[in-house]
Protein backbone atom coordinates (compact mmCIF):
# COMPACT_ATOMS: atom_id res chain seq x y z
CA UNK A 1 5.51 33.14 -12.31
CA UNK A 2 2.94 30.52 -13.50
CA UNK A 3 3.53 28.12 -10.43
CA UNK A 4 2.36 30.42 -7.70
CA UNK A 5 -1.10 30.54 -9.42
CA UNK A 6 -3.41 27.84 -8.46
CA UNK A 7 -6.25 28.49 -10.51
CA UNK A 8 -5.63 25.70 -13.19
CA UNK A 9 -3.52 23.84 -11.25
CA UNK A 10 -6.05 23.58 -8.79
CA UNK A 11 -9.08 22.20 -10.38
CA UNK A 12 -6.60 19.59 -12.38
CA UNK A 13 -5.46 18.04 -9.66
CA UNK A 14 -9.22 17.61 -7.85
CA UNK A 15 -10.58 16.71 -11.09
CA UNK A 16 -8.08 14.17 -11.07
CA UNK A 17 -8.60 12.90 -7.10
CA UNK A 18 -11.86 12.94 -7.50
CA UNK A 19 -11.54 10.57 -10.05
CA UNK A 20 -9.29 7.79 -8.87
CA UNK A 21 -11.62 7.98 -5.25
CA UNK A 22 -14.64 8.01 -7.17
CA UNK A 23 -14.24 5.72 -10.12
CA UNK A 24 -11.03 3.72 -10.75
CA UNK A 25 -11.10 3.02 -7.18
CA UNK A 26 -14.05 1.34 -6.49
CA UNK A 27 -13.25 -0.46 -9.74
CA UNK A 28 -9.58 -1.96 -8.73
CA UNK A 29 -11.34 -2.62 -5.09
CA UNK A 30 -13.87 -4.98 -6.45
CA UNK A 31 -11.19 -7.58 -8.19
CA UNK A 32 -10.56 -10.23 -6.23
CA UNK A 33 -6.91 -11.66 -5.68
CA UNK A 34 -5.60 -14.38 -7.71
CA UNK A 35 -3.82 -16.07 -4.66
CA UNK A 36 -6.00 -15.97 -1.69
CA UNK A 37 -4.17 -15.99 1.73
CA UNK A 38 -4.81 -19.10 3.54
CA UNK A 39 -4.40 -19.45 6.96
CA UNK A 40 -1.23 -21.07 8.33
CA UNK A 41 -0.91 -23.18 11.35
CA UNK A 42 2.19 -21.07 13.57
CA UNK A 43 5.19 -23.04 14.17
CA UNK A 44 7.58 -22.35 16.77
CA UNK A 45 11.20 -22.23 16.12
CA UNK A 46 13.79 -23.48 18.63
CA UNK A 47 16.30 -20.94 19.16
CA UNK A 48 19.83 -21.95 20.46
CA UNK A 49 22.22 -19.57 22.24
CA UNK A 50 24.81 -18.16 20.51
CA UNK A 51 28.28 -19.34 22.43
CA UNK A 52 30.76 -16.69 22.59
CA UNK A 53 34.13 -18.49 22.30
CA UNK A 54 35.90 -15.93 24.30
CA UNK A 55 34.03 -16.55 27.47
């Protein structure tokens, strides 16, 4: 059964996390957003009790 041996398998898949955490993600970390998040002054909201028309 090919599955149950590792040895390609294995260096595939760290070839291929050492990539993205070595390369392409320093790369996609360094863009900066389009829509920066501004800060946003908190407004309360007035709640009213629900009236149960039963009691």
């Amino acid at each position: 059964m090919p599955q149950l041996n590792p040895n390609p398998w294995f260096y595939i898949m760290l070839t291929t996390w050492l990539t993205l955490s070595l390369i392409i993600q320093p790369k996609i970390l360094s863009f900066l957003p389009t829509n920066p998040v501004h800060d946003k002054p908190s407004t309360k909201t007035k709640t009213h009790p629900w009236t149960w028309p039963w009691t």
